[in-house]
Protein backbone atom coordinates (compact mmCIF):
# COMPACT_ATOMS: atom_id res chain seq x y z
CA UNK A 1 0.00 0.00 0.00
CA UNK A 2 1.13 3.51 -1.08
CA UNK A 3 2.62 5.35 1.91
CA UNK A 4 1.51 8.42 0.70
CA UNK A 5 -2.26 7.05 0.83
CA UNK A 6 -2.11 6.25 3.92
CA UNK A 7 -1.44 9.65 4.79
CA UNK A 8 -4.20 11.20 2.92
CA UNK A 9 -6.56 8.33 4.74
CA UNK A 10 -4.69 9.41 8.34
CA UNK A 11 -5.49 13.34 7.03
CA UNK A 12 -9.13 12.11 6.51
CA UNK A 13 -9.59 10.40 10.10
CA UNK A 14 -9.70 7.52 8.20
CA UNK A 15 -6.86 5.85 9.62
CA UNK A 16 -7.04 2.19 9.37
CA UNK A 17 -6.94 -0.06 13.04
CA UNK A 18 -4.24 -2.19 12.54
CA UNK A 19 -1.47 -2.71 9.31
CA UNK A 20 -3.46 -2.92 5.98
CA UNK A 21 -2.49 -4.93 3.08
CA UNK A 22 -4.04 -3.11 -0.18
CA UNK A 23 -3.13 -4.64 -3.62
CA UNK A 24 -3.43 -2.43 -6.77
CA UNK A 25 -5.49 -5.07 -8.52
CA UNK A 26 -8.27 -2.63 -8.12
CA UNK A 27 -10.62 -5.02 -5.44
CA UNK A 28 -12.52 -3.13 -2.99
CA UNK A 29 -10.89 -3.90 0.86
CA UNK A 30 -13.08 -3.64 3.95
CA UNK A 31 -11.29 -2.68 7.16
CA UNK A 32 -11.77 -1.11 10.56
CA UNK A 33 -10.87 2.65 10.98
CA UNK A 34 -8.50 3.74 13.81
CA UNK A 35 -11.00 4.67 16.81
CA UNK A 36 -14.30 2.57 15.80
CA UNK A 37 -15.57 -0.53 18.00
CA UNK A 38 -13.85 -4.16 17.40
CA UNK A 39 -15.37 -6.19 14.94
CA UNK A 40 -16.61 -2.91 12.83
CA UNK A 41 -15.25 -3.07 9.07
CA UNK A 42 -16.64 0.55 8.06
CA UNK A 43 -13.46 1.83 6.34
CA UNK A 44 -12.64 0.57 2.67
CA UNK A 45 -10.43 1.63 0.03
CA UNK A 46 -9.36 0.22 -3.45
CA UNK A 47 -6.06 1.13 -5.68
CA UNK A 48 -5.04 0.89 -8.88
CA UNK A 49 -1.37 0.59 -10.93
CA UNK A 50 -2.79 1.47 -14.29
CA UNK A 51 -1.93 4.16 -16.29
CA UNK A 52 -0.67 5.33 -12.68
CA UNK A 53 -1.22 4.80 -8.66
CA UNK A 54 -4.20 5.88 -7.75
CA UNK A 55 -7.06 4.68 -5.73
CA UNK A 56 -10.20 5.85 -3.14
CA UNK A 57 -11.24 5.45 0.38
CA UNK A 58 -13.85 6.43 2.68
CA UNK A 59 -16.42 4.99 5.45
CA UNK A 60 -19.89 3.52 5.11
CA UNK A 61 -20.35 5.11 8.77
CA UNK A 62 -19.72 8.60 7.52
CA UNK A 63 -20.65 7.79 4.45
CA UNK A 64 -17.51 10.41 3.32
CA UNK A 65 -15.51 9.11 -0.04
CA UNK A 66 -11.88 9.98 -1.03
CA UNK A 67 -10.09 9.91 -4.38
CA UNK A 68 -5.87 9.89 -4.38
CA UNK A 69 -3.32 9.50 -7.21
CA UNK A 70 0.20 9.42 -7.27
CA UNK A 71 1.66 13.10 -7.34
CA UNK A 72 4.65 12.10 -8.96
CA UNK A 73 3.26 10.54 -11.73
CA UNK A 74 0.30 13.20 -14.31
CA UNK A 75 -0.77 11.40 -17.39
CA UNK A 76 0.80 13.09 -20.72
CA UNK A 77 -1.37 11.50 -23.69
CA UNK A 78 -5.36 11.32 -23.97
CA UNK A 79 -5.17 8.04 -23.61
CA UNK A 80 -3.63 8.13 -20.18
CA UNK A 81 -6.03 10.40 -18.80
CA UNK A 82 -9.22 8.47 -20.64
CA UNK A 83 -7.79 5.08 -18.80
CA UNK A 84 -7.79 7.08 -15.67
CA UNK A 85 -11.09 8.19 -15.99
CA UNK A 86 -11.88 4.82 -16.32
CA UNK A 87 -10.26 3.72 -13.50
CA UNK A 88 -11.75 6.12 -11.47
CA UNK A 89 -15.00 4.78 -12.53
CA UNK A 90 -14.64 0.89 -11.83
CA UNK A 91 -13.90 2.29 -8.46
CA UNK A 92 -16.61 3.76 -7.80
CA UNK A 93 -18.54 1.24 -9.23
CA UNK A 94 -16.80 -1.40 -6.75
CA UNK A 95 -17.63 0.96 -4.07
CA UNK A 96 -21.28 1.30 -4.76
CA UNK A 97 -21.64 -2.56 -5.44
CA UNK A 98 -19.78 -2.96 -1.67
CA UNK A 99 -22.15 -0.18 -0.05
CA UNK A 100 -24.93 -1.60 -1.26
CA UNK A 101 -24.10 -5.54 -0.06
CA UNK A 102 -23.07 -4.07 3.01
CA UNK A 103 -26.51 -2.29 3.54
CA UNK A 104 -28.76 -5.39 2.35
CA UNK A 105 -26.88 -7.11 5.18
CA UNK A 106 -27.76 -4.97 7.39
CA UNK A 107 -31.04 -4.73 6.60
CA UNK A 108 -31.80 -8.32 7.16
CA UNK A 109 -30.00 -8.19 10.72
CA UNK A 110 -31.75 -5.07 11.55
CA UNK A 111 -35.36 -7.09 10.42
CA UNK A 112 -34.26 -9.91 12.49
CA UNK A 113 -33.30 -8.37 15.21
CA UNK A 114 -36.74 -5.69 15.36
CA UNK A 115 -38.57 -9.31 15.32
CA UNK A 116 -36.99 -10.73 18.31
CA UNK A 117 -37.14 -7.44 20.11
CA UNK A 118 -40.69 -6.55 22.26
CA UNK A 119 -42.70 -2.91 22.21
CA UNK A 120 -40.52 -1.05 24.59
CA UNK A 121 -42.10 0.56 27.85
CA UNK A 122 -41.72 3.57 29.52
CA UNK A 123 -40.17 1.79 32.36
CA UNK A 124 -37.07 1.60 30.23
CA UNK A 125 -34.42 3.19 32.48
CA UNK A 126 -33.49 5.84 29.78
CA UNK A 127 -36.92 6.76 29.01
CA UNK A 128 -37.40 7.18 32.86
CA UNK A 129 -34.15 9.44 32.96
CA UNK A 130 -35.54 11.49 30.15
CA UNK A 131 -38.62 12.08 31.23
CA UNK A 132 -40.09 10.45 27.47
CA UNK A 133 -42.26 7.87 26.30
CA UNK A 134 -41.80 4.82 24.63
CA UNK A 135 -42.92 5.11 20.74
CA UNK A 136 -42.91 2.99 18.31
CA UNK A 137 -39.81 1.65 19.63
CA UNK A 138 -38.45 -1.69 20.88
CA UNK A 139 -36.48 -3.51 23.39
CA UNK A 140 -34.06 -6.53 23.12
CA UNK A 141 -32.95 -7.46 26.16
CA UNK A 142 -31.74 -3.87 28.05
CA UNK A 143 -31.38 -2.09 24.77
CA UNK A 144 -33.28 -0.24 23.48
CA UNK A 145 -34.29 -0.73 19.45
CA UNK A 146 -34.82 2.93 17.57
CA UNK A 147 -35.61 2.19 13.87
CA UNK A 148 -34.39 4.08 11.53
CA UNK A 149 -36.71 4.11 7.92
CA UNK A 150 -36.88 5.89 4.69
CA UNK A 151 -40.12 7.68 3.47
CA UNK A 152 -41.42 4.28 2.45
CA UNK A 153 -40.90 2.79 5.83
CA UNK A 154 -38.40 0.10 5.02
CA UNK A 155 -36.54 -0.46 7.96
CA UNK A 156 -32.88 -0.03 7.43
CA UNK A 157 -30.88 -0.30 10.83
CA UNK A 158 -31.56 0.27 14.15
CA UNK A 159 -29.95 2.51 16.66
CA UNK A 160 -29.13 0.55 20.12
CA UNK A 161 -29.48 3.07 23.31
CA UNK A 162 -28.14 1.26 26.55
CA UNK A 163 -30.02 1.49 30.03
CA UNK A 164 -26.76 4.43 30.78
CA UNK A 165 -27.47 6.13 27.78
CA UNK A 166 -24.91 4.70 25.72
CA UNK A 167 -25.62 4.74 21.92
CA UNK A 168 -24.35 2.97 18.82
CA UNK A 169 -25.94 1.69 15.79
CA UNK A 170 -25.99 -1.26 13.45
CA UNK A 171 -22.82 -1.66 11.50
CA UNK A 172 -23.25 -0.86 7.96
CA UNK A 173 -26.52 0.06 7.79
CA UNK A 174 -28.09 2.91 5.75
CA UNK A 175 -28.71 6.12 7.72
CA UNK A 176 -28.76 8.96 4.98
CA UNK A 177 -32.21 9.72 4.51
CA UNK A 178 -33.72 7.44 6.99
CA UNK A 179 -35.53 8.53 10.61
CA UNK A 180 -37.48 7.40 13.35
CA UNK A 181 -41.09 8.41 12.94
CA UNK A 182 -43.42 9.25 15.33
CA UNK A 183 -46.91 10.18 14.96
CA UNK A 184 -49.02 10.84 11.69
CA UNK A 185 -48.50 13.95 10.00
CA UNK A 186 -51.72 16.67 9.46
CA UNK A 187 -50.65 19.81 9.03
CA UNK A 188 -46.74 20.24 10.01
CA UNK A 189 -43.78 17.73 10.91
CA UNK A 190 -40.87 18.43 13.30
CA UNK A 191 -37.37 17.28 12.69
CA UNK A 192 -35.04 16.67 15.08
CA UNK A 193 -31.55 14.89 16.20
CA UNK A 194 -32.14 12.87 18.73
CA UNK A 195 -34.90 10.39 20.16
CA UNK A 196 -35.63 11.80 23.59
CA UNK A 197 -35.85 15.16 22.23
CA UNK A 198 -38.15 13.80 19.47
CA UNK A 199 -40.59 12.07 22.03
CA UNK A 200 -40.58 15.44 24.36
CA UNK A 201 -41.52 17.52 21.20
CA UNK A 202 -44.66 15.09 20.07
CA UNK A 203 -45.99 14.75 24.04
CA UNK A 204 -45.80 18.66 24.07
CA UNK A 205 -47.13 19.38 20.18
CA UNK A 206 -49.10 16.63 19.73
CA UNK A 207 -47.71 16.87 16.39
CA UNK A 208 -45.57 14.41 14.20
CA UNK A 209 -41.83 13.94 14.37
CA UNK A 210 -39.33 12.25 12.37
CA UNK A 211 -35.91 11.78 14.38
CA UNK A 212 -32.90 12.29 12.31
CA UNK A 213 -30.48 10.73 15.04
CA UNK A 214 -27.56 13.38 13.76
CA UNK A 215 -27.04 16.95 12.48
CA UNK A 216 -25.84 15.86 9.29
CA UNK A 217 -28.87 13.52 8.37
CA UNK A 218 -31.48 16.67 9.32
CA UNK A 219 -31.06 17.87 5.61
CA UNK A 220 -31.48 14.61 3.83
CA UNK A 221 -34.59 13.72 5.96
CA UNK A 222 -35.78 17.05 5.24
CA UNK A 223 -35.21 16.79 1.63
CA UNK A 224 -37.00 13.09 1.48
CA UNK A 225 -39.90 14.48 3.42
CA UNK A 226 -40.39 16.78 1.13
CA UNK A 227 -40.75 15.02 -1.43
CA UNK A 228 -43.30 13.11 0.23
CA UNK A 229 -44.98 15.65 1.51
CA UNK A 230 -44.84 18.56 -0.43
CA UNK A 231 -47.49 20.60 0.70
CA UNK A 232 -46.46 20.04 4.68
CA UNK A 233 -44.85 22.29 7.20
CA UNK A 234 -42.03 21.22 8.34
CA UNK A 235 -40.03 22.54 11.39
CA UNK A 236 -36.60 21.28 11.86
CA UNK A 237 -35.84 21.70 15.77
CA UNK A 238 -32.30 22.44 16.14
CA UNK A 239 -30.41 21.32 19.14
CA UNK A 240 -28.81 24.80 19.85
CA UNK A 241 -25.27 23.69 21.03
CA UNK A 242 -22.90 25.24 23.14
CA UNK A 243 -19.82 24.24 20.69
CA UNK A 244 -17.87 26.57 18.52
CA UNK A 245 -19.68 27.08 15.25
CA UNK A 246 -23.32 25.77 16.82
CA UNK A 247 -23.42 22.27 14.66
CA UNK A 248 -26.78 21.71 15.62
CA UNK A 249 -28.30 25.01 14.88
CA UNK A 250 -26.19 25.20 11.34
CA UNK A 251 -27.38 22.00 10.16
CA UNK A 252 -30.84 22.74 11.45
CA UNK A 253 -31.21 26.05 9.23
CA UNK A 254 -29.12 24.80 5.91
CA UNK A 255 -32.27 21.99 6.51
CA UNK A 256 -34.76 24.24 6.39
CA UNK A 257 -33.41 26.52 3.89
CA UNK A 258 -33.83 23.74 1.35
CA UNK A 259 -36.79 22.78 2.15
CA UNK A 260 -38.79 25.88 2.83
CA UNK A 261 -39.21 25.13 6.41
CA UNK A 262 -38.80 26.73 9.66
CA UNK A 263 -36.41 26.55 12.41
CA UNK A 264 -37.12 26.35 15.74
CA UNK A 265 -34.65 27.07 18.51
CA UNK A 266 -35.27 26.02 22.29
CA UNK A 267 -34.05 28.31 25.09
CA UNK A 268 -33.85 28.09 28.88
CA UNK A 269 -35.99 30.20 31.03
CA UNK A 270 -34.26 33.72 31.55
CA UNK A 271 -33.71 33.75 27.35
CA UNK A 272 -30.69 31.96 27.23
CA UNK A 273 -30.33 29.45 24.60
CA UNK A 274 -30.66 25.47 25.74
């Protein structure tokens, strides 16, 4: 494996775990990144030799892709650059072929695992803690099961939330696009992070919610909602955070911006912002 690569993949975050062996032959290579849990194989990356060393990387977690070539080496004729072109496009295609095996299997696991799994109660130690009901939402054992669907309501993994809070999801499993609804929509939908804010906003509102489960996913949710519903309000509720840059409240209005929606911002009593 190019040393070089591996630097742009360290620059990324997308270090991998242990020593990775990476043949230019072009085959897509599934590994675990530096930092995520044992057993996880979200990084990949493929390389090529020909007309020159190049090759792509990135995570089904993040679901962030890389391209790198060889500096040293710029191709002089058109045929150089048209077989590097070429290149460039088998690896993608390899990459979307691997993304999409890797979310089919986690679809069935997720479906197998939301069978097992019983309707949740509010007795569930991190609903009690929160102060939030339990719904539409499961429990295997002491996790809890969030589902995470698109706007056809295929499930396509599941977000585990521990009796302490803890919180992970299903490896490999889709999550661009896909929420946790609760409630039918009428008039207006709110979209939001997390789960317990989700269930506070529908017991005060009365009004439908689809969590998002990050700040990133609040504009693809908002897009595929609107889509669906293109006559609906929808709200996106930002989690105002107290982090340089405000993450929550940035992704919240670039999520209503394209969608024609509104933002809504909590605050604490007194006017400051929650």
């Amino acid at each position: 494996m190019s040393a070089s690569m591996l630097d742009a993949m360290r620059a990324a975050g997308l270090a991998p775990h242990k020593e990775l062996e990476l043949r230019d032959d072009g085959k897509l290579t599934r590994y675990r990144v530096q930092g995520d849990k044992a057993g996880s194989r979200n990084g990949w990356a493929v390389l090529h030799s020909l007309p020159m060393l190049c090759g792509a990387f990135g995570s089904w977690k993040s679901g962030e892709t890389h391209t790198w070539r060889d500096a040293s080496h710029k191709p002089q004729t058109l045929a150089e650059r048209a077989e590097l072109q070429r290149q460039l496009q088998t690896m993608r295609a390899a990459r979307d072929a691997e993304r999409n095996k890797v979310q089919a299997e986690a679809r069935a696991r997720a479906a197998k695992l939301w069978d097992r799994a019983r309707p949740a109660t509010n007795a569930h130690p991190y609903l009690q803690r929160k102060g939030v009901g339990a719904y539409g939402v499961r429990q295997l054992r002491e996790l809890l099961l969030i589902p995470a669907r698109d706007t056809a309501g295929e499930l396509h993994t599941l977000q585990f939330i521990g009796s302490d809070g803890a919180k992970r999801f299903l490896s490999g499993g889709r999550i661009a696009g896909c929420y946790c609804p609760i409630g039918r929509p009428l008039d207006s939908l709110l979209i939001c992070e997390g789960y317990a804010t989700g269930a506070t906003l529908f017991a005060a509102t009365g009004r439908a919610v689809a969590v998002c489960f990050s700040a990133g996913n609040l504009q693809p949710v908002a897009c595929a909602l609107r889509a669906k519903f293109p006559a609906l309000r929808l709200i996106v509720c930002a989690d105002n955070d107290p982090t340089p840059g405000n993450p929550g409240l940035t992704h919240a209005t670039q999520a209503a911006r394209a969608v024609g929606g509104l933002v809504a911002v909590p605050r604490f009593d007194g006017g400051a912002h929650a």
